[in-house]
Protein backbone atom coordinates (compact mmCIF):
# COMPACT_ATOMS: atom_id res chain seq x y z
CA UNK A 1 -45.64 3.02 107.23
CA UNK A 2 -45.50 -0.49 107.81
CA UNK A 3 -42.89 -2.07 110.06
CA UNK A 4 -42.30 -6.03 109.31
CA UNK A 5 -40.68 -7.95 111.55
CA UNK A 6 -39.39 -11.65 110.94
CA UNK A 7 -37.06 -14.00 113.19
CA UNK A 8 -35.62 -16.91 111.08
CA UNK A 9 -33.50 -19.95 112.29
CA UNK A 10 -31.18 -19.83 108.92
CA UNK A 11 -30.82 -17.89 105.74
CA UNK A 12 -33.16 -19.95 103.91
CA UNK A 13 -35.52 -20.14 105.92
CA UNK A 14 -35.99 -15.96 106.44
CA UNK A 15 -35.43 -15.92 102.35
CA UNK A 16 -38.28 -17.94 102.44
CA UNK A 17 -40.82 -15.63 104.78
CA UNK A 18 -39.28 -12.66 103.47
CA UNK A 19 -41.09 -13.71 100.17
CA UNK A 20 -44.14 -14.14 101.75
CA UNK A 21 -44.14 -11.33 103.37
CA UNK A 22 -43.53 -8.78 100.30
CA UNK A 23 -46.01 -10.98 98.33
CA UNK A 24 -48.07 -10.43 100.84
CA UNK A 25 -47.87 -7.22 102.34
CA UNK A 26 -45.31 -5.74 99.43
CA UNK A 27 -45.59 -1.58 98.59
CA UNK A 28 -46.46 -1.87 94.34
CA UNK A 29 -44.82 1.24 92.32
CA UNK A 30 -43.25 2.02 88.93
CA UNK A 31 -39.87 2.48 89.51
CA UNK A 32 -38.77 5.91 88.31
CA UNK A 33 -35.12 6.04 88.99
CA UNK A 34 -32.90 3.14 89.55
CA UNK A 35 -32.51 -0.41 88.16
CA UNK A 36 -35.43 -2.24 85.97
CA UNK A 37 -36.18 1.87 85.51
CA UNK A 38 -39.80 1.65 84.45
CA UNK A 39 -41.13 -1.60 85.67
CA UNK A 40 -42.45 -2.38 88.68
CA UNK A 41 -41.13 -3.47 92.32
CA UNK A 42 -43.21 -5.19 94.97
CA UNK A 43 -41.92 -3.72 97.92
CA UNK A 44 -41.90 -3.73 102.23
CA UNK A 45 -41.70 -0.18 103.89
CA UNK A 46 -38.86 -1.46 106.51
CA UNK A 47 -38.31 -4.78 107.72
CA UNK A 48 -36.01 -6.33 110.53
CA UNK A 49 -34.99 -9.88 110.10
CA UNK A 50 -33.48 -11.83 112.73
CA UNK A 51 -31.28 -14.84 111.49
CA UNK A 52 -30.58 -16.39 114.92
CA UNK A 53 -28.31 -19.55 113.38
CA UNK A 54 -27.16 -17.77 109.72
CA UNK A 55 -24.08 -20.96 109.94
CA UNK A 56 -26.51 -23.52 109.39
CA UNK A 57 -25.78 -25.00 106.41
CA UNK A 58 -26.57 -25.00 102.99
CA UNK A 59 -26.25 -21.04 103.61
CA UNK A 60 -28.18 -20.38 100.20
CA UNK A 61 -31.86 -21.86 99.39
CA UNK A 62 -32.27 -24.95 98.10
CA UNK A 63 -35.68 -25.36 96.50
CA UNK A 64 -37.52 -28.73 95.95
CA UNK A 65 -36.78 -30.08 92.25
CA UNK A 66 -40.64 -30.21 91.63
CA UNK A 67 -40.94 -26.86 91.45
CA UNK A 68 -38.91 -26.61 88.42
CA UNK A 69 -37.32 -23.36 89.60
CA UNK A 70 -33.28 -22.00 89.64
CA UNK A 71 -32.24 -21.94 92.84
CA UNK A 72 -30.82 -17.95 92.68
CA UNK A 73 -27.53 -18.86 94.44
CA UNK A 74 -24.88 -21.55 94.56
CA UNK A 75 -22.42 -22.32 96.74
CA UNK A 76 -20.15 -21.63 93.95
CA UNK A 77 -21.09 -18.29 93.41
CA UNK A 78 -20.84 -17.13 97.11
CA UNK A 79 -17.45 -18.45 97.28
CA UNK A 80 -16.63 -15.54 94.29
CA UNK A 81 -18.92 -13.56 95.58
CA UNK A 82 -17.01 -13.54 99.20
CA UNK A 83 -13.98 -12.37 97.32
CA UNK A 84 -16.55 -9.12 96.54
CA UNK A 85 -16.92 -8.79 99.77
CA UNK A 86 -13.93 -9.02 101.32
CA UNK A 87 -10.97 -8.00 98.99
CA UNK A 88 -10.55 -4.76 97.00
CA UNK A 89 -10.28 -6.41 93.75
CA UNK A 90 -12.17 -4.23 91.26
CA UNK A 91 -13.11 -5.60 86.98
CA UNK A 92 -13.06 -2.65 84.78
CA UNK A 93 -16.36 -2.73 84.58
CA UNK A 94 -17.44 -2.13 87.76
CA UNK A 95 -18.13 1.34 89.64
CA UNK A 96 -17.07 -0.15 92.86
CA UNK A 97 -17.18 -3.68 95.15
CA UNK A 98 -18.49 -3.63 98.35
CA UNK A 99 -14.41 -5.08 99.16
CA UNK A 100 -12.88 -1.96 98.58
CA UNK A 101 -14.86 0.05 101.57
CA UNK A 102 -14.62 -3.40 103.68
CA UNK A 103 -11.35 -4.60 103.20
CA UNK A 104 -9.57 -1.99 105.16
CA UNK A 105 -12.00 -2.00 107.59
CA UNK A 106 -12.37 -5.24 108.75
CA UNK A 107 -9.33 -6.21 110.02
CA UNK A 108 -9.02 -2.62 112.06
CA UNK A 109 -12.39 -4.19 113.33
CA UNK A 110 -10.96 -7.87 114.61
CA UNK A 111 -7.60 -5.72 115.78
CA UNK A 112 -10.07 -3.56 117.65
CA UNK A 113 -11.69 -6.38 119.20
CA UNK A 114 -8.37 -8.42 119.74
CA UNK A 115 -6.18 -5.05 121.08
CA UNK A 116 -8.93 -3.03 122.77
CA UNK A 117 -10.97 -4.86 124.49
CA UNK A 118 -14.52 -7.12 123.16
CA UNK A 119 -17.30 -4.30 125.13
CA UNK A 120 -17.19 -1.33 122.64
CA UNK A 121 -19.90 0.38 120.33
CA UNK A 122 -17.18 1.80 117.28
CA UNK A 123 -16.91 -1.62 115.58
CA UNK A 124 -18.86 -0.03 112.77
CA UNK A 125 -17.99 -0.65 108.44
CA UNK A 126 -19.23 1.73 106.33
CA UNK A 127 -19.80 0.81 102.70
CA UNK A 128 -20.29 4.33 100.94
CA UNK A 129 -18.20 7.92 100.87
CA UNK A 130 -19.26 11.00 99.89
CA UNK A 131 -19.18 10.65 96.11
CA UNK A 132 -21.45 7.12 96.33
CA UNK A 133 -24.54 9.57 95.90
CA UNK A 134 -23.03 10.41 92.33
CA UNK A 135 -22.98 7.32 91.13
CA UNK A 136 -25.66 5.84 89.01
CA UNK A 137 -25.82 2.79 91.12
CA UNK A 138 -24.62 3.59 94.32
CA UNK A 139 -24.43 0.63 96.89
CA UNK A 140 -27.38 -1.48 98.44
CA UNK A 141 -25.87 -2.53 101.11
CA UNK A 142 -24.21 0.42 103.41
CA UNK A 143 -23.40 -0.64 106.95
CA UNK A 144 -21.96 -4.10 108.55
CA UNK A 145 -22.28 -3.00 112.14
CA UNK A 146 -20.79 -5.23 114.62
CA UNK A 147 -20.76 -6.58 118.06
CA UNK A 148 -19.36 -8.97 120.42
CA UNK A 149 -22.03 -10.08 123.20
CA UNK A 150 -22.49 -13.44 124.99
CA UNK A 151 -18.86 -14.90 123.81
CA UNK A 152 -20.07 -14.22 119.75
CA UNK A 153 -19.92 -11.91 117.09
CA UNK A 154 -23.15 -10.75 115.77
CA UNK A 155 -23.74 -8.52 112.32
CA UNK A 156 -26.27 -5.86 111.87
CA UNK A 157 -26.67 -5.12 108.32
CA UNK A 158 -28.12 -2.11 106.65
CA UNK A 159 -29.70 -2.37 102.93
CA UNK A 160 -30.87 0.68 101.29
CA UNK A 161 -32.02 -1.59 98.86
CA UNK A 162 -32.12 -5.06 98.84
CA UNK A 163 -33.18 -7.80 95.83
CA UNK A 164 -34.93 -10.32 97.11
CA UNK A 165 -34.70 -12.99 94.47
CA UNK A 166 -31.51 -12.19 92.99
CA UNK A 167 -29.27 -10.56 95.57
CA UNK A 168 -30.76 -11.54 99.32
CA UNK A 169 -29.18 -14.89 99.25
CA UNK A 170 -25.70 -14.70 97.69
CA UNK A 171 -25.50 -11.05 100.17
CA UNK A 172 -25.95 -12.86 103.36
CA UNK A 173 -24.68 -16.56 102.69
CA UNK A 174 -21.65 -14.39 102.23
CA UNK A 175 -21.78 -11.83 104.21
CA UNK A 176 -21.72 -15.14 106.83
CA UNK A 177 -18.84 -16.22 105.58
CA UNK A 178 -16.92 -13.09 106.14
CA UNK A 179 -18.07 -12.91 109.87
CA UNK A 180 -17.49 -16.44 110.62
CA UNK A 181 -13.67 -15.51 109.16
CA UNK A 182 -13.93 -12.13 111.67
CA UNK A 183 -15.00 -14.12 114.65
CA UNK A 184 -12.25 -17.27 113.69
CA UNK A 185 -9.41 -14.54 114.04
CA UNK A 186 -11.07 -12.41 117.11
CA UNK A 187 -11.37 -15.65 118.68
CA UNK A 188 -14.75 -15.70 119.82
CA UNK A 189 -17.80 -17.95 118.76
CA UNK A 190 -20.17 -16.92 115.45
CA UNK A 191 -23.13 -15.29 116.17
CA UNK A 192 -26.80 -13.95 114.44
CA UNK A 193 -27.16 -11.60 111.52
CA UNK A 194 -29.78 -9.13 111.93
CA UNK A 195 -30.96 -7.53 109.19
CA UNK A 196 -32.37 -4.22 108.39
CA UNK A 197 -33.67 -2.35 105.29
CA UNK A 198 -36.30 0.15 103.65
CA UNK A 199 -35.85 -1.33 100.62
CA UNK A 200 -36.22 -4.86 100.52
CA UNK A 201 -38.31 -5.74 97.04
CA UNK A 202 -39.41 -8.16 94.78
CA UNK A 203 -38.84 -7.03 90.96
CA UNK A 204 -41.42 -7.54 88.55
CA UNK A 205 -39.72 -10.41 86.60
CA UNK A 206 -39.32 -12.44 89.93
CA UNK A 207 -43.54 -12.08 90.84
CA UNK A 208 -44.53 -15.10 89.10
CA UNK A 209 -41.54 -17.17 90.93
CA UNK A 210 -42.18 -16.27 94.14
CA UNK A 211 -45.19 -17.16 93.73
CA UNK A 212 -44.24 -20.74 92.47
CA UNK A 213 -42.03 -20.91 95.34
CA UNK A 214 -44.99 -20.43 97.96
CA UNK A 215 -46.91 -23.11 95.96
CA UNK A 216 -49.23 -20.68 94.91
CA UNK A 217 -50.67 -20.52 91.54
């Protein structure tokens, strides 16, 4: 097993080495269960990434016009998607939002924090239950552990598996959001976002763009 370990200054920025390193470095397999069932991921065995200033902003890439590439977030879309995270709003077609295990939990987190006392070790959301394993796409992301050191709130997030073109961005330009909302109403300064995952892979489709977006051929 390979262990990759990145430190980025912003969210683009470790979007950007993350690509390089699962071009690089990526696990290739035919996916036998799961989504894209049948093609092929490009994939790292665990990585950490360390986002040391996620608030800088734009939070989602923005990649040079002359590559002729989508950018795979907007602003626009993490302002929706925040309401995902953070609200237990549910469309009829959907098995579950990452809101409905985080809503509740959040703001026992910041009255934690606010009530308690800042130097404690529970501050810990869970984004799963017992029936998640049932479902035939359970959630990526499962933890948004927390912690208050040095006057700021930091995240550490937990992907079982993580998207790196299509999901990485929009996840933790909003995922930023929500803590910079958590550490507004705990009262303390925003922190870093670390990052972990076993998971974090490259479909087949996306290949040939992250390639264009290294400049490579």
């Amino acid at each position: 097993m390979k262990l990759t370990q990145i430190t980025a200054r912003d969210i683009p920025d470790a979007w950007f080495q993350a690509i390089n390193a699962v071009v690089n470095d990526g696990f290739e397999y035919k996916i036998d269960r799961g989504s894209y069932q049948g093609s092929k991921r490009r994939e790292l065995d665990f990585v950490t990434i360390q986002i040391e200033y996620p608030g800088t902003k734009p939070l989602v890439p923005d990649i040079p016009a002359h590559l002729g590439l989508i950018p795979p977030a907007s602003e626009e879309y993490v302002q929706d998607y925040l309401k995902y995270l953070m609200t237990s709003e549910k469309q009829e077609n959907e098995q579950y939002t990452y809101g409905e295990f985080l809503e509740p939990q959040l703001f026992e987190v910041i009255r934690m924090y606010k009530e308690d006392g800042l130097m404690t070790n529970q501050a810990c959301m869970a984004v799963c239950d017992t029936n998640s394993i049932y479902l035939e796409d359970p959630p990526c992301l499962r933890q948004v552990d927390t912690r208050v050191r040095y006057g700021k709130l930091h995240f550490y997030v937990y992907f079982r598996s993580w998207d790196l073109w299509g999901g990485f961005p929009a996840n933790l330009a909003g995922l930023q959001m929500m803590k910079e909302f958590m550490a507004s109403e705990i009262g303390v300064d925003d922190g870093e976002i670390i990052a972990v995952s076993k998971g974090l892979h490259l479909y087949e489709y996306a290949w040939p763009l992250a390639n264009i977006r290294l400049g490579r051929k």
